[in-house]
Protein backbone atom coordinates (compact mmCIF):
# COMPACT_ATOMS: atom_id res chain seq x y z
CA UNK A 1 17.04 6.94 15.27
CA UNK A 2 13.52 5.32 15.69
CA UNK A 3 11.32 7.80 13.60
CA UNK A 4 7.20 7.56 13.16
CA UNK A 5 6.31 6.33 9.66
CA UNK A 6 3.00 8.38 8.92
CA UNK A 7 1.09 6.77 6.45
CA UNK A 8 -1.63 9.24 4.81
CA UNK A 9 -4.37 7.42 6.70
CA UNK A 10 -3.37 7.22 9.69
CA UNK A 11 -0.62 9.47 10.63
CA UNK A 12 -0.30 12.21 7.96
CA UNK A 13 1.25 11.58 5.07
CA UNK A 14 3.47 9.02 3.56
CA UNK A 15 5.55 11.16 1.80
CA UNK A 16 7.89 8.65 -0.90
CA UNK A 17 10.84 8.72 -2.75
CA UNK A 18 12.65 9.83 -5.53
CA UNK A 19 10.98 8.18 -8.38
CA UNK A 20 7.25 8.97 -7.92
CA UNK A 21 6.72 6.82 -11.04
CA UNK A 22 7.63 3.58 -9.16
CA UNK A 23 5.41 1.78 -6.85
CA UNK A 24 7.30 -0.67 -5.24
CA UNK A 25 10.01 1.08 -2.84
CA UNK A 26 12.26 0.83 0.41
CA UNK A 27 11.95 3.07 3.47
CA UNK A 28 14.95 5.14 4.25
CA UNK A 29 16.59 5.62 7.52
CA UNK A 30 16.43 8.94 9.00
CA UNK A 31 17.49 11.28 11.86
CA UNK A 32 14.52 12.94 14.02
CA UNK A 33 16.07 16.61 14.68
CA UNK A 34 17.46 17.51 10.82
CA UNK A 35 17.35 16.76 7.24
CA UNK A 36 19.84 14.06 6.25
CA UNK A 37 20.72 12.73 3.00
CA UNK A 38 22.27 9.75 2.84
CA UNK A 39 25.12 9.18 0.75
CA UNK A 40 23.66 7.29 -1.89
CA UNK A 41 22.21 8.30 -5.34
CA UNK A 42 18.83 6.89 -5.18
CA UNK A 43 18.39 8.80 -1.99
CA UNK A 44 16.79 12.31 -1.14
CA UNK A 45 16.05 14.36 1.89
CA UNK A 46 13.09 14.00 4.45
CA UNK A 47 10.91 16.65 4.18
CA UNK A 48 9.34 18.28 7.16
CA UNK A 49 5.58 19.47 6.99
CA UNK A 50 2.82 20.68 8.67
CA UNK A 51 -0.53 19.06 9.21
CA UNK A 52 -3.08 20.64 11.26
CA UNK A 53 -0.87 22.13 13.52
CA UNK A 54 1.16 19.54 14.07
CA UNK A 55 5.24 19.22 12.90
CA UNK A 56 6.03 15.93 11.21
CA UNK A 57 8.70 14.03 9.66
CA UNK A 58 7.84 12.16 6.52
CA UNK A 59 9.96 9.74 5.46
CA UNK A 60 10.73 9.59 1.81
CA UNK A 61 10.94 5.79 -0.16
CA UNK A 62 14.00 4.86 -2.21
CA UNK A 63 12.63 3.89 -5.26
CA UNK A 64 12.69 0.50 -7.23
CA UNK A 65 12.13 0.19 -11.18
CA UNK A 66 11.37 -3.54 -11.91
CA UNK A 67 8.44 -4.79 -12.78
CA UNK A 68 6.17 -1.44 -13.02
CA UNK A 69 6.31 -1.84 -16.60
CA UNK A 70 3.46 -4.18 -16.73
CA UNK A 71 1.64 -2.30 -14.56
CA UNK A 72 1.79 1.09 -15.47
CA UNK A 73 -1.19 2.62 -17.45
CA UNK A 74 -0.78 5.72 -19.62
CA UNK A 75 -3.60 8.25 -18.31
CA UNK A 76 -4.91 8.70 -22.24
CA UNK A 77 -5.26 4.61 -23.00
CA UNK A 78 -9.04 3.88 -24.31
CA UNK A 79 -11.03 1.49 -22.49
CA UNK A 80 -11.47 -2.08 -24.40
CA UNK A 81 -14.82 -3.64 -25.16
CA UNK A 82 -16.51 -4.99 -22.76
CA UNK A 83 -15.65 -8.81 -22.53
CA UNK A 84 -17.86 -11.37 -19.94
CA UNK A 85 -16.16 -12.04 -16.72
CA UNK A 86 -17.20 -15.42 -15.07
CA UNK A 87 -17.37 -15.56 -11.48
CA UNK A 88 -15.61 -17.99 -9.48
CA UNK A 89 -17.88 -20.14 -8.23
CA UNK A 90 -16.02 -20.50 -4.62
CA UNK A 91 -15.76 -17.69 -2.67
CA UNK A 92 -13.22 -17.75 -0.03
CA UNK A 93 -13.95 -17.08 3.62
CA UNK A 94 -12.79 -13.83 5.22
CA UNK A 95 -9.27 -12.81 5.68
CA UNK A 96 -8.10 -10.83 8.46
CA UNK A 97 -5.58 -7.60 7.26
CA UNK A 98 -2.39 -6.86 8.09
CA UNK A 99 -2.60 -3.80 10.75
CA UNK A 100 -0.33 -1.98 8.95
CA UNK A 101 -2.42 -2.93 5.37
CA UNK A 102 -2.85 0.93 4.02
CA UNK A 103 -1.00 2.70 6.64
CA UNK A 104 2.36 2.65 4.75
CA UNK A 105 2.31 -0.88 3.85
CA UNK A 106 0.42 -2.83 1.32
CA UNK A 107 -2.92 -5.79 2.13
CA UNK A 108 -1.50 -8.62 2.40
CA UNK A 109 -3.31 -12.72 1.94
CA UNK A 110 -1.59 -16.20 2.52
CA UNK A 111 -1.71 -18.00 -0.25
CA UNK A 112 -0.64 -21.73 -0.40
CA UNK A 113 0.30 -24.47 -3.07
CA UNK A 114 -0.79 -27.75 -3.30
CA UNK A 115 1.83 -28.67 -1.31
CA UNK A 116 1.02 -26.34 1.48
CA UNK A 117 3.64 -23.93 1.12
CA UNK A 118 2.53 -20.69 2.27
CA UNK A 119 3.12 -17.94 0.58
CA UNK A 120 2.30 -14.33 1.32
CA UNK A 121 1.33 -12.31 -1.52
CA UNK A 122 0.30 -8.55 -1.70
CA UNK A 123 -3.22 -7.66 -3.79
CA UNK A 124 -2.36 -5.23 -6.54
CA UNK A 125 -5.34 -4.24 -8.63
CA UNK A 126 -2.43 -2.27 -10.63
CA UNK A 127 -0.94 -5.49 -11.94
CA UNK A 128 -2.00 -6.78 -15.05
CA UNK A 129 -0.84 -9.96 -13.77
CA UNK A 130 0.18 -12.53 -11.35
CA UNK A 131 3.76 -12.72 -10.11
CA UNK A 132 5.61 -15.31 -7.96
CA UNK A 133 9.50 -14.63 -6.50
CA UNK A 134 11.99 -16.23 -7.90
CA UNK A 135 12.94 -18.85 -5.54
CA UNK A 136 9.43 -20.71 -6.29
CA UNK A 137 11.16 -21.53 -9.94
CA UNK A 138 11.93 -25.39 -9.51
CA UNK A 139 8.23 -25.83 -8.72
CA UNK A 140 6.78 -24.60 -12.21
CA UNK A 141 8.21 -26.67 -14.55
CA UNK A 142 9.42 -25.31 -18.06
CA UNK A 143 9.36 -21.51 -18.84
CA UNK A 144 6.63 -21.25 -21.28
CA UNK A 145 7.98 -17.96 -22.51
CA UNK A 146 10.87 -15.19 -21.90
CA UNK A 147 10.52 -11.17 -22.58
CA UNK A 148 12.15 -8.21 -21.34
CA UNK A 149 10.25 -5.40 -19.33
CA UNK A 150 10.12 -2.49 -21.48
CA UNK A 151 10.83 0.02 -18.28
CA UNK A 152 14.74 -0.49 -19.13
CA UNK A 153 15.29 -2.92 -21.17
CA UNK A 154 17.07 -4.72 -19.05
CA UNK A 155 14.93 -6.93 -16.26
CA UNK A 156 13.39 -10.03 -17.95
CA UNK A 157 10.04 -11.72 -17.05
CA UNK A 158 9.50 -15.43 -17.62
CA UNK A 159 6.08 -16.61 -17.74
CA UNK A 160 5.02 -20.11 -16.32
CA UNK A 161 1.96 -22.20 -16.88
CA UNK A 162 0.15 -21.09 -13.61
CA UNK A 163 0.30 -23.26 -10.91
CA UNK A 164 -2.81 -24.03 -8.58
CA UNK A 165 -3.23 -21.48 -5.86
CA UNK A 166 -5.53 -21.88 -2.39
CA UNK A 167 -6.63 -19.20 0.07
CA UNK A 168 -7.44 -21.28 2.59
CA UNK A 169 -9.61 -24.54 1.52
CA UNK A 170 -10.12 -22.54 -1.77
CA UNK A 171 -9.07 -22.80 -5.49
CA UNK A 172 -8.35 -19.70 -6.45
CA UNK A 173 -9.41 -18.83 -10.10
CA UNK A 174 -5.96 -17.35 -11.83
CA UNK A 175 -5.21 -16.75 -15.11
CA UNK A 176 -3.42 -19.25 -17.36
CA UNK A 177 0.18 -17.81 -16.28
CA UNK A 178 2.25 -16.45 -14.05
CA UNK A 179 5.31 -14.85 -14.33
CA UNK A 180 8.31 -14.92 -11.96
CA UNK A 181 10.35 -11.62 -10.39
CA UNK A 182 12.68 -11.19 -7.54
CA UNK A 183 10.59 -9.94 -4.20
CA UNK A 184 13.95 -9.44 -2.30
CA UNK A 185 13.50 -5.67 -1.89
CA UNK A 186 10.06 -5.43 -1.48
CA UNK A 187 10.66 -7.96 1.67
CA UNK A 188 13.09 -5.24 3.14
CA UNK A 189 10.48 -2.76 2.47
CA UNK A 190 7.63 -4.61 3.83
CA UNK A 191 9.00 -5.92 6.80
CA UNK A 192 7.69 -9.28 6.11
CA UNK A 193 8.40 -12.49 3.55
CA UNK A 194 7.04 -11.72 -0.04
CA UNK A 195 6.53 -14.29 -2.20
CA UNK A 196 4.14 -12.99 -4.73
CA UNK A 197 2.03 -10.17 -5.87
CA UNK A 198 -1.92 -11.37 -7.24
CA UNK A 199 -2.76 -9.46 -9.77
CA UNK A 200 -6.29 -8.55 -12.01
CA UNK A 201 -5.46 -11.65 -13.94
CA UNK A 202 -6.74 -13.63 -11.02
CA UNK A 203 -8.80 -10.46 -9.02
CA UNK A 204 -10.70 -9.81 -12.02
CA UNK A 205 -13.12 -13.65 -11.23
CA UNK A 206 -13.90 -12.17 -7.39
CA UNK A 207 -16.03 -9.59 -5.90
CA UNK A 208 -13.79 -8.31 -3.04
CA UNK A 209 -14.70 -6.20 0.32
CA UNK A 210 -11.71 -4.00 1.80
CA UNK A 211 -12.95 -3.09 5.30
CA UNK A 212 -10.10 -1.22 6.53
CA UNK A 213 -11.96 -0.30 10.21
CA UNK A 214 -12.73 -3.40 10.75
CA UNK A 215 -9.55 -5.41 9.05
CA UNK A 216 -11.49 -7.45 7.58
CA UNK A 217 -11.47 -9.13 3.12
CA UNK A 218 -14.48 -10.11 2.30
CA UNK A 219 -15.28 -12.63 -0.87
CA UNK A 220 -18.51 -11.70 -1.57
CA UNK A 221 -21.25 -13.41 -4.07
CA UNK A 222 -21.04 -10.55 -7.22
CA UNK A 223 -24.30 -11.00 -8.08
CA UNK A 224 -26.21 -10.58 -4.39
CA UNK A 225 -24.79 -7.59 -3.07
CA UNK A 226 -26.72 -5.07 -0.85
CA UNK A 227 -25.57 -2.55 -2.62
CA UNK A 228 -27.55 0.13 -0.60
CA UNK A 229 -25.00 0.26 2.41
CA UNK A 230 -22.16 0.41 0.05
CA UNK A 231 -21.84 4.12 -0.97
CA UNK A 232 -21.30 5.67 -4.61
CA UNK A 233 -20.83 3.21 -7.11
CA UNK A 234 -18.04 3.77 -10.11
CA UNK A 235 -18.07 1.87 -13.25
CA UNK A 236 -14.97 0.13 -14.40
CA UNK A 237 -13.47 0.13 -17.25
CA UNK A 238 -10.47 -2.48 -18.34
CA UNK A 239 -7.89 -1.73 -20.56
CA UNK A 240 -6.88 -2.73 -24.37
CA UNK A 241 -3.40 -3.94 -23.19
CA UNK A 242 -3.37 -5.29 -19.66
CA UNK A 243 -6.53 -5.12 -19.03
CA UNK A 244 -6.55 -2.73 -15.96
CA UNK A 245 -9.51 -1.44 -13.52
CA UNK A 246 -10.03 2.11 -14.91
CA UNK A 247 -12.58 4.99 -13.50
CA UNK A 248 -13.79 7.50 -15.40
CA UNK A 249 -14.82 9.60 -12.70
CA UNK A 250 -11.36 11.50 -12.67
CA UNK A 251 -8.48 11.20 -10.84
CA UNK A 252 -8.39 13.20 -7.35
CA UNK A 253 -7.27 16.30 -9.23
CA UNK A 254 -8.62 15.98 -12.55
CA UNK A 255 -12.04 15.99 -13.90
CA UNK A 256 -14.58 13.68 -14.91
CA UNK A 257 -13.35 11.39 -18.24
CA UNK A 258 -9.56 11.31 -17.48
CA UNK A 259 -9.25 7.40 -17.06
CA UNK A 260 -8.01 6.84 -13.79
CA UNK A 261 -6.47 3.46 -12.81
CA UNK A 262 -7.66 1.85 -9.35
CA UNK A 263 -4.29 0.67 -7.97
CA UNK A 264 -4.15 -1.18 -4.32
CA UNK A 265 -0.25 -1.94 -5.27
CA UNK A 266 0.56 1.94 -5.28
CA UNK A 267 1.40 3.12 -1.77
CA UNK A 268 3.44 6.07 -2.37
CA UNK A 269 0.85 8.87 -2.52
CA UNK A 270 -3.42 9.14 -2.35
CA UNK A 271 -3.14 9.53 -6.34
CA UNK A 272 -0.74 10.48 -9.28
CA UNK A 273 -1.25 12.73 -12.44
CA UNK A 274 0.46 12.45 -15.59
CA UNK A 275 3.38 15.29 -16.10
CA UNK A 276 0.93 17.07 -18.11
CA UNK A 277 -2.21 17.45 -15.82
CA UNK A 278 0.60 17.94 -12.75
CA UNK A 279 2.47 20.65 -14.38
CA UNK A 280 -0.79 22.42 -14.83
CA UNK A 281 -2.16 22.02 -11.50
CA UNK A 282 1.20 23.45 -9.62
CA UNK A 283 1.22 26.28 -11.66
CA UNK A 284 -2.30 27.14 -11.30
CA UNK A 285 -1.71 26.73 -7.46
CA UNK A 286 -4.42 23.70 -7.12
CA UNK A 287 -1.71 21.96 -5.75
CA UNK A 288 1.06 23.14 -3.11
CA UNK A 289 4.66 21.47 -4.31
CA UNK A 290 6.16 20.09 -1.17
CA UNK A 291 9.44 21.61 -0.18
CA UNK A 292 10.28 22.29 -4.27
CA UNK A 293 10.97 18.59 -4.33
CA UNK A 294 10.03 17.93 -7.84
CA UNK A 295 7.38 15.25 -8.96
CA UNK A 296 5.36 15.45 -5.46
CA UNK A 297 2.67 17.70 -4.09
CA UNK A 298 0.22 18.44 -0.96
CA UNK A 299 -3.64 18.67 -2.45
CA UNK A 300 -4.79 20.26 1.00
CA UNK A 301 -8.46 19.58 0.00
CA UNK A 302 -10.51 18.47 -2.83
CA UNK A 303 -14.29 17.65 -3.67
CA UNK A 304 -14.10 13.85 -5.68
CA UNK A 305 -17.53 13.05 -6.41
CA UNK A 306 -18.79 14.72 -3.88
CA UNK A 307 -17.49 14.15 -1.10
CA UNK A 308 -14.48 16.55 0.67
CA UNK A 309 -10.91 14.86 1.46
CA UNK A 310 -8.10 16.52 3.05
CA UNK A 311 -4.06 16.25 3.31
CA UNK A 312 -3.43 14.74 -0.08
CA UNK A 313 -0.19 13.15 -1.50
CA UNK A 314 -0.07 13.71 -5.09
CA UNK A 315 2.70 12.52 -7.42
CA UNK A 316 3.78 12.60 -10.83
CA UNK A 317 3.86 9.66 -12.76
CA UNK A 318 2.64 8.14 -16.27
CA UNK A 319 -0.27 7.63 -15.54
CA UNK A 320 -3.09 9.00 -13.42
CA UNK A 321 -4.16 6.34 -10.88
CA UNK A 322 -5.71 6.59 -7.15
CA UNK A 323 -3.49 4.56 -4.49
CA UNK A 324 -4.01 2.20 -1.24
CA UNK A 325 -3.82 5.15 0.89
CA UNK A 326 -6.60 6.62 -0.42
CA UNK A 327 -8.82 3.69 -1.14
CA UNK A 328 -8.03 3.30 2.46
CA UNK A 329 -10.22 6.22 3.62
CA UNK A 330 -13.33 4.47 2.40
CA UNK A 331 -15.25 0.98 2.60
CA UNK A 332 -14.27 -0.42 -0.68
CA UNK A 333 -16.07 -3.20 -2.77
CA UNK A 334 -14.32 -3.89 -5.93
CA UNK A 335 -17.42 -6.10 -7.73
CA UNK A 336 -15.29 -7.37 -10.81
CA UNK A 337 -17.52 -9.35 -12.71
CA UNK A 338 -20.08 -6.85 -12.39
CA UNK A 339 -17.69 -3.81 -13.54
CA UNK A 340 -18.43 -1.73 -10.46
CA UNK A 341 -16.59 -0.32 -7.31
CA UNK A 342 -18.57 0.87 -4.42
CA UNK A 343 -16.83 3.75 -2.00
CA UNK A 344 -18.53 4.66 1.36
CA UNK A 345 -16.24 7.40 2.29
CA UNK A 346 -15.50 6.60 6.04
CA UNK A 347 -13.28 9.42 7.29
CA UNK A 348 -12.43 12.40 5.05
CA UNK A 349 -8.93 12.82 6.55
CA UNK A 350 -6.13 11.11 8.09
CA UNK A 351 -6.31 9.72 11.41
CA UNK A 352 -4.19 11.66 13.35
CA UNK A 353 -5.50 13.35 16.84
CA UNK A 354 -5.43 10.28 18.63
CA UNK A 355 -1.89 8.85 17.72
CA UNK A 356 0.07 11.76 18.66
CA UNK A 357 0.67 11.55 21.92
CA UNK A 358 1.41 7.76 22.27
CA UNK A 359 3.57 7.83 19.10
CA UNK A 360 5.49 10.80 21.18
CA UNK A 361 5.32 8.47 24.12
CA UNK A 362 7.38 5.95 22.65
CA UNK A 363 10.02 7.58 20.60
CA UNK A 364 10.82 9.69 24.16
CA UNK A 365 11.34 5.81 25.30
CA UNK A 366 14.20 5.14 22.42
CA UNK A 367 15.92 8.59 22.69
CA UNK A 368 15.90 8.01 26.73
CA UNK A 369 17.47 4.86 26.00
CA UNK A 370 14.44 2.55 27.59
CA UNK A 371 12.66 1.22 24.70
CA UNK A 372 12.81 -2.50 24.86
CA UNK A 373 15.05 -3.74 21.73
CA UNK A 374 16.35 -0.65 21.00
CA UNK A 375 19.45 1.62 21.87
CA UNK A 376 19.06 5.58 21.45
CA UNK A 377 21.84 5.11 19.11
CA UNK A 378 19.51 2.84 16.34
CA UNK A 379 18.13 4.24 13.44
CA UNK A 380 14.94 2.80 11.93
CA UNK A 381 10.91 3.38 11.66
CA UNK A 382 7.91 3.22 13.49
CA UNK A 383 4.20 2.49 11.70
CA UNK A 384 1.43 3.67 13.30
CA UNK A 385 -1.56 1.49 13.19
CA UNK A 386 -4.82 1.46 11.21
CA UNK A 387 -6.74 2.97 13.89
CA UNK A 388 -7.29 4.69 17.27
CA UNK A 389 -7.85 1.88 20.56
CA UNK A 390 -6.71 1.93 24.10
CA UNK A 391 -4.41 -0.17 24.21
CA UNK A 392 -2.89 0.30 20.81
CA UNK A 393 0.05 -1.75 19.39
CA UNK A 394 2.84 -0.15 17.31
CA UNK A 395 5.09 -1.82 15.40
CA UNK A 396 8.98 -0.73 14.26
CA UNK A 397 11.60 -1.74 12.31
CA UNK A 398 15.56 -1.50 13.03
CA UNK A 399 17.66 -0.90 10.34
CA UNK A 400 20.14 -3.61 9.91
CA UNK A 401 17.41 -5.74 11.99
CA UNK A 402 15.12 -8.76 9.89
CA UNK A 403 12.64 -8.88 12.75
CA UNK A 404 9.86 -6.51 13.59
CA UNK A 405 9.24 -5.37 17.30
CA UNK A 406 5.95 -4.60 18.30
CA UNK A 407 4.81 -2.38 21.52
CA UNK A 408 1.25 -2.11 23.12
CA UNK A 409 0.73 1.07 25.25
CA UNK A 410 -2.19 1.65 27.26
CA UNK A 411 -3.55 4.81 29.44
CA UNK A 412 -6.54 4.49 32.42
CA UNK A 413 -8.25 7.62 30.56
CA UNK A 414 -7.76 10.29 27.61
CA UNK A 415 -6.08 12.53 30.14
CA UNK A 416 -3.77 9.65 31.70
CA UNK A 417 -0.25 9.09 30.25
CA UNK A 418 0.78 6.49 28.18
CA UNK A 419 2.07 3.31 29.54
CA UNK A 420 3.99 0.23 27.82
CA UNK A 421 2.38 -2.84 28.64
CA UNK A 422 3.81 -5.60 26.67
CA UNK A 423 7.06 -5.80 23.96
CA UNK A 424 7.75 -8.55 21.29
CA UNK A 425 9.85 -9.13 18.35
CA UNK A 426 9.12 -11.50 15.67
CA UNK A 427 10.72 -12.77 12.53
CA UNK A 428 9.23 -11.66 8.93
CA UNK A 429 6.45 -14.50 8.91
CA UNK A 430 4.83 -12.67 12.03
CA UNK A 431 6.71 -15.86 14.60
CA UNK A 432 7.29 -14.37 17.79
CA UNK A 433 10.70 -14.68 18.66
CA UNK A 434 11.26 -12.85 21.87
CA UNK A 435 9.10 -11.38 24.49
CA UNK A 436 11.10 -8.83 25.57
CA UNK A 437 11.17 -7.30 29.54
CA UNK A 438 9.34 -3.57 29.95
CA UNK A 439 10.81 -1.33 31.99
C-alpha cells in the first residue's frame, strides 16, 4: 500500500531501521492500517507516533553495514593539529537539489569523467573519503592497494589512483584516491542511479552553501564571505584518523566539548549519541524511547546553541554526529578551508501543517483505486517534498517498480480541495518515461 514517507523536515519524522549505527539503508514496504513485520531478519515493525496532533506512520529503514567503517567517528576521538587547507581555485557554478535532498533522501550532484560519463554522486561530509561503484572499475587502471573494512571483516575496499572528476565545466579538486564499493542498494534506496559518494577528501578544498528553501549549492569564494547573513558560526575540527568535520559545540543532546561529527551522509535521525550518553539520557527522561524499540528516541525539544528545535530523531550509534535532516532545518555554509560552519536556523520544526491534507488527498486516490500508476493493491512509499507551494509535486515509489512516479496537485485557495493536475513516471536518471492520463 502507497504509504507517506515523512522525513523529519518536512513531514515528521523519518523514523529508520534496525541498525541505528548504519547510515546507508533501504525503505521497507508497509501496510497503512497496522503494524506489519515482514518476514525477514533485518526487518522490524513501523512504529506509529504522534506529532502535534497529528497520527503518523513512520517507516523504519532496513539497515546496510558496508562501508560505514570508514566513516564512523568514535564520539571521544581528539581533534588533530591544525593542517593548511588550500582552496580550489575554481569554484563551480550553482547546482540545483534534488527535491527530495533532506526530506528522506540524501543531496545529490552530477559528476562527470573526462569522458562525459555522468555520474550521480551523494555529498557525505561523514566520509573520510571518496568512493566510486563498482562497475566504474575498468576505467581506473591498476588497484593501487587492497584492505578489508574493519566493520566485519569481511567487505574489502580497493583504492585507485583518483581519476579526474568535473561538476560541470569544473575540475574538481579530490584527493589522490578513490576507493571503489558496490552502490546497488543504496540505488534501491534512493530511487535513483548511484554511482559514487564525494567525500571530505575532496569537500574539504570548497566552501559549500546548502540552501535547502531555495534548492539551491552554492561554491562560494572561502575567503569573501558575508558572513553577517549567515547565522552562528561553529569551528571545525578534523580528525587524527580520517580526518572528519567535528563540532565542539555538542551534539543535540549533549553538552558543549563532546566532539560531534557534521555528517550530510547520515539520514536516519536529526543526530546520534554514543551508547553511553544515550543510555543516560533515556533514563533521566531527556529523551522519550519510541515505542521501546531499542537504539531510537523522540527529543521533543531542545535548546542547541541557542536556538529551540522540536520533534527530534535521536539514535544510538558510535559516535555522536548531527545528520542531513537536521542540517536541513537551517541555511548551512560549510567554509572548509577556513574551519568554520555557519547555521541560520530557518524553521525550528518540521514542516508539516501544510502537507497534510494533500498527502491525505492522494493516498485516498490509491486506496480508491484512481491514482494514476498504481492499483489499491501496491505497496510502496510516498516522499513529501522540501517545502509547502500550490501546486506541489509528490513523488512515490512502487515496490517491485525501478521508476519513480511523480504527481502535482493543486487547489484554487487554502480552503479548496486538492486536485491532480499532471502524473509522470520516470526511470532512475530522472528520464520521463510516461505521462500518464488523470482521472
Amino acid at each position: 500500500m502507497l504509504e507517506s514517507r515523512p522525513a523529519t523536515r518536512c513531514q515528521g519524522v523519518l523514523f529508520p531501521g534496525d541498525n541505528p549505527r548504519r547510515k546507508f539503508s533501504n525503505p521497507l514496504s508497509l501496510t497503512h492500517d497496522r503494524c506489519h513485520t515482514p518476514k525477514n531478519n533485518h526487518a522490524r515493525a513501523v512504529v506509529y507516533q504522534e506529532l502535534g496532533g497529528m497520527k503518523k506512520f513512520f517507516f523504519q529503514l532496513r539497515a546496510r553495514g558496508t562501508i560505514l567503517s570508514l566513516l564512523l567517528l568514535c564520539s571521544c576521538a581528539s581533534p588533530a593539529k591544525p593542517e593548511a587547507i588550500t582552496a580550489a581555485s575554481g569554484l563551480p557554478a550553482d547546482v540545483t537539489m534534488n527535491p527530495d535532498a533532506g526530506c528522506g533522501n540524501w543531496l545529490f550532484v552530477t559528476l562527470h569523467l573526462e569522458d562525459g560519463e555522468e555520474l550521480p554522486f551523494f555529498i557525505d561530509t561523514g566520509a573520510a573519503a571518496t568512493f566510486l561503484d563498482k562497475s566504474l572499475t575498468s576505467k581506473l587502471g591498476a588497484p593501487l592497494a587492497s584492505e578489508i573494512l574493519p566493520d566485519t571483516g569481511r567487505h574489502e575496499s580497493k583504492r585507485y589512483l583518483a581519476p579526474k572528476l568535473f561538476l560541470g565545466n569544473v575540475q574538481l579538486k579530490t584527493g589522490d584516491t578513490v576507493q571503489l564499493l558496490d552502490f546497488t542498494n543504496e540505488t534501491t534506496s534512493a530511487g535513483r542511479r548511484v554511482m559514487g559518494v564525494l567525500g571530505i577528501s575532496c569537500l574539504k578544498y570548497y566552501c559549500i552553501q546548502l540552501d535547502f528553501d531555495a534548492g539551491k549549492i552554492r561554491f562560494l569564494d572561502p575567503n569573501h564571505l558575508e558572513t553577517a547573513s549567515l547565522g552562528q558560526a561553529f569551528p571545525i575540527n578534523f580528525t587524527n584518523k580520517w580526518h572528519q568535520p567535528l563540532l565542539q559545540t555538542g551534539g543535540l543532546v549533549e553538552g558543549i566539548g563532546k566532539p560531534t561529527l557534521i555528517d550530510s551522509g547520515y539520514l536516519v535521525a536529526d543526530g546520534t549519541l554514543n551508547p553511553g550518553q544515550f543510555a543516560g539520557v533515556v533514563r533521566n527522561g531527556e529523551l522519550i524511547t519510541i515505542n521501546g524499540k531499542p537504539g531510537w528516541a523522540r527529543l521533543p525539544n531542545c535548546v542547541w546553541n541557542g536556538e529551540t528545535h522540536s520533534n527530534l530523531i535521536i539514535a544510538r550509534a558510535d559516535w555522536n554526529a548531527i545528520g542531513l535532516n537536521f542540517l536541513a532545518r537551517h541555511l548551512v555554509t560549510l567554509n572548509f578551508p577556513a574551519r568554520t560552519m555557519y547555521l541560520k536556523q530557518i524553521r525550528a520544526g518540521p514542516f508539516i501543517q501544510n502537507m497534510e491534507a494533500a498527502d491525505r488527498f492522494l493516498i485516498d486516490l490509491k486506496e480508491n483505486n484512481q491514482l494514476p500508476g498504481w492499483s489499491k493493491t501496491d505497496h510502496g512509499q510516498m516522499i513529501n517534498p522540501r517545502a509547502y507551494s500550490n501546486p506541489v509535486t509528490f513523488t512515490s515509489k512502487k515496490n517491485g517498480d525501478s521508476s519513480v512516479y511523480h504527481y502535482t496537485v493543486i487547489r484554487a485557495s487554502k480552503d479548496s480541495s486538492w486536485k491532480l493536475q499532471k502524473a509522470w513516471r520516470t526511470d532512475q536518471n530522472d528520464k520521463v518515461i510516461e505521462e500518464l492520463p488523470v482521472p
